[in-house]
Protein backbone atom coordinates (compact mmCIF):
# COMPACT_ATOMS: atom_id res chain seq x y z
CA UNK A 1 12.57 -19.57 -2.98
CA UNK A 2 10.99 -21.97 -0.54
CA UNK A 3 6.62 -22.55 -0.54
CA UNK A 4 5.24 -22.17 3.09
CA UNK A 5 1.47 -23.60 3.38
CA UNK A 6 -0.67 -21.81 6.15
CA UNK A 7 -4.37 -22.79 7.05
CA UNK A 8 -4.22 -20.69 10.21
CA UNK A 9 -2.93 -17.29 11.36
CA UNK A 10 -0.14 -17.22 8.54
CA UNK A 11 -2.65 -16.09 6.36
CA UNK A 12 -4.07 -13.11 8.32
CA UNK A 13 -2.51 -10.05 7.50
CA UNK A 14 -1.84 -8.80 10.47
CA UNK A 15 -0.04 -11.28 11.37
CA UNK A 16 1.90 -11.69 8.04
CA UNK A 17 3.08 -7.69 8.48
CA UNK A 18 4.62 -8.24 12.07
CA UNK A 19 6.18 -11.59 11.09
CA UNK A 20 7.25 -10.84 7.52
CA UNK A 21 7.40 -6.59 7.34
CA UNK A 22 4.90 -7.34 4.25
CA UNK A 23 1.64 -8.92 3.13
CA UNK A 24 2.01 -11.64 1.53
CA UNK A 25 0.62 -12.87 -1.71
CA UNK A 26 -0.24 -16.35 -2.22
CA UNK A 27 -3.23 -19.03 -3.15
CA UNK A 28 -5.04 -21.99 -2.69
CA UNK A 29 -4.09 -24.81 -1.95
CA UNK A 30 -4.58 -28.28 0.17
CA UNK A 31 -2.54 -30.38 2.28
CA UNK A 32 -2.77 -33.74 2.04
CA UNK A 33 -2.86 -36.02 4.30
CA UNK A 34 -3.34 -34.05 7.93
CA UNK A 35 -6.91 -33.29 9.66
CA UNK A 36 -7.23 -29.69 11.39
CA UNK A 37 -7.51 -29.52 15.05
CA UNK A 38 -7.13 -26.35 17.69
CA UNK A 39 -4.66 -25.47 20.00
CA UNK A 40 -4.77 -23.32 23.43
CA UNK A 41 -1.84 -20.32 22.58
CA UNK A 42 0.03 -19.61 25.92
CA UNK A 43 2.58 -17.03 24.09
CA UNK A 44 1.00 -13.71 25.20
CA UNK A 45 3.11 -12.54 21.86
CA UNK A 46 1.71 -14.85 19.64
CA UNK A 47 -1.87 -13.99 21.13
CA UNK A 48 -1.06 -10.06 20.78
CA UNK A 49 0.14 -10.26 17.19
CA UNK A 50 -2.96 -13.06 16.23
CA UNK A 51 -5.36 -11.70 18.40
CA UNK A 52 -6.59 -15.34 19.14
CA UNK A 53 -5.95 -17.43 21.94
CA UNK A 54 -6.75 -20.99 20.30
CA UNK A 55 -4.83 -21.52 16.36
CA UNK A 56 -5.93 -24.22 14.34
CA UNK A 57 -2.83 -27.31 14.07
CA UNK A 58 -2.97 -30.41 11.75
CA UNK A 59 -2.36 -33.41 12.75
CA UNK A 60 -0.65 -36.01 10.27
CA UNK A 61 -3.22 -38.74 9.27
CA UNK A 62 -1.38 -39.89 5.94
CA UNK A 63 -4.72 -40.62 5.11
CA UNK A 64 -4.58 -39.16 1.42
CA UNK A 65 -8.23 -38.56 1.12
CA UNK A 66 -7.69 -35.81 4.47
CA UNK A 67 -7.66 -32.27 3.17
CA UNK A 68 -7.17 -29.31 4.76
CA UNK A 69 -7.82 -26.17 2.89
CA UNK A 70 -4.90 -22.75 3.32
CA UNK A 71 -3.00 -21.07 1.27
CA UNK A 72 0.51 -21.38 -0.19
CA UNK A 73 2.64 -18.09 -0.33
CA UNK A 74 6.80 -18.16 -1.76
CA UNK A 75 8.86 -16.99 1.45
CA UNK A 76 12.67 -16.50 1.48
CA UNK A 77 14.82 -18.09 3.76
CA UNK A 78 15.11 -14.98 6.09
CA UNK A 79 11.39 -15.39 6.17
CA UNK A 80 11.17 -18.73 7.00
CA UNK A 81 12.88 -18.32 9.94
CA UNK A 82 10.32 -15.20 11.16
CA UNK A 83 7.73 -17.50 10.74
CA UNK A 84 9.98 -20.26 12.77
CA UNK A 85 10.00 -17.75 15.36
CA UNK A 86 6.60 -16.70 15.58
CA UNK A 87 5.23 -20.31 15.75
CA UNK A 88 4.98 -21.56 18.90
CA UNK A 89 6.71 -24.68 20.72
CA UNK A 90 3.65 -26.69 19.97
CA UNK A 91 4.11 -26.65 16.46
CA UNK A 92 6.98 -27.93 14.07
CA UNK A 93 7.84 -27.06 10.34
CA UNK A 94 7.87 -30.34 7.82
CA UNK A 95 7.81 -30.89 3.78
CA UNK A 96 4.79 -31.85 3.16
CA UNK A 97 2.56 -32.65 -0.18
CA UNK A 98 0.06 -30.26 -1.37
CA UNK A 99 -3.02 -31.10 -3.91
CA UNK A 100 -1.42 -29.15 -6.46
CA UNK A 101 1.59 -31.21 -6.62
CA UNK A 102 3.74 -28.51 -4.91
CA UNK A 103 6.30 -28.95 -2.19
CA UNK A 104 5.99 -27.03 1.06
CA UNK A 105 6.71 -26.20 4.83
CA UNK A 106 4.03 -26.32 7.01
CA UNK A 107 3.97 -26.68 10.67
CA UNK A 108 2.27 -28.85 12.29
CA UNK A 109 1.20 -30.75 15.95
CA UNK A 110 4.65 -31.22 17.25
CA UNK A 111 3.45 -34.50 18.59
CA UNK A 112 1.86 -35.74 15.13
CA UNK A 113 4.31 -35.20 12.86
CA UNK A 114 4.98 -37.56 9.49
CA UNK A 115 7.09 -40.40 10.33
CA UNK A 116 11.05 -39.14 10.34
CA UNK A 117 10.30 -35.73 9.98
C-alpha cells in the first residue's frame, strides 16, 4: 500500500473520517526538502469539512536541510484518490523523500513543485 505524508488538514480527524470513512493511524515524520507556507481555501467544501479557511502548502526548496514536520499514514489506492479529491486545485500530489528514508505522496504548491514532477 502506498505512504501519504500530511503536515496540514490530512491529519485532523475530522477531516480524515469524511475523506477516508476512517481515522487514520500513522506517525512522524519529515519532508525534506520543502518550507511550509499558507494558502487562502476558496472550496466552501474543503472549508466545511476542515473548518479552516487558510491550509498550510510546501513549497519545494530542495534545500535538504528544509524540514517540515507531519505525519505519514499507509492509504490504499481507493484512498488516495479521496484525498486527490478533497485537495484543492492549488495543490498537487508528488513522491517525495521523507527523513526516515520512506517514500511518499504529498501534495504540494501546484506552482512549486520538484523539477519533472
Amino acid at each position: 500500500m502506498p505512504y501519504l505524508f500530511s503536515y496540514g488538514t490530512l491529519q485532523q480527524e475530522n477531516v480524515q473520517i469524511a475523506t477516508f470513512h476512517r481515522r487514520l493511524a500513522g506517525h512522524a515524520d519529515e519532508l525534506l526538502g520543502f518550507e511550509q507556507l499558507i494558502v487562502k481555501i476558496d472550496d466552501l467544501e474543503v472549508v466545511a469539512t476542515s473548518g479552516k479557511t487558510h491550509h498550510p502548502i510546501v513549497k519545494f526548496t530542495g534545500n535538504q536541510g528544509d524540514r517540515v514536520p507531519g505525519t505519514v499514514f499507509e492509504l490504499t489506492e481507493a484512498e488516495i484518490a479521496n484525498a486527490d479529491i478533497y485537495e484543492v486545485a492549488a495543490y498537487k500530489r508528488v513522491d517525495a523523500s521523507l527523513a526516515s528514508g520512506l517514500r511518499a505522496w504529498v501534495y504540494v504548491d501546484v506552482h512549486h513543485a520538484p523539477p519533472g514532477q
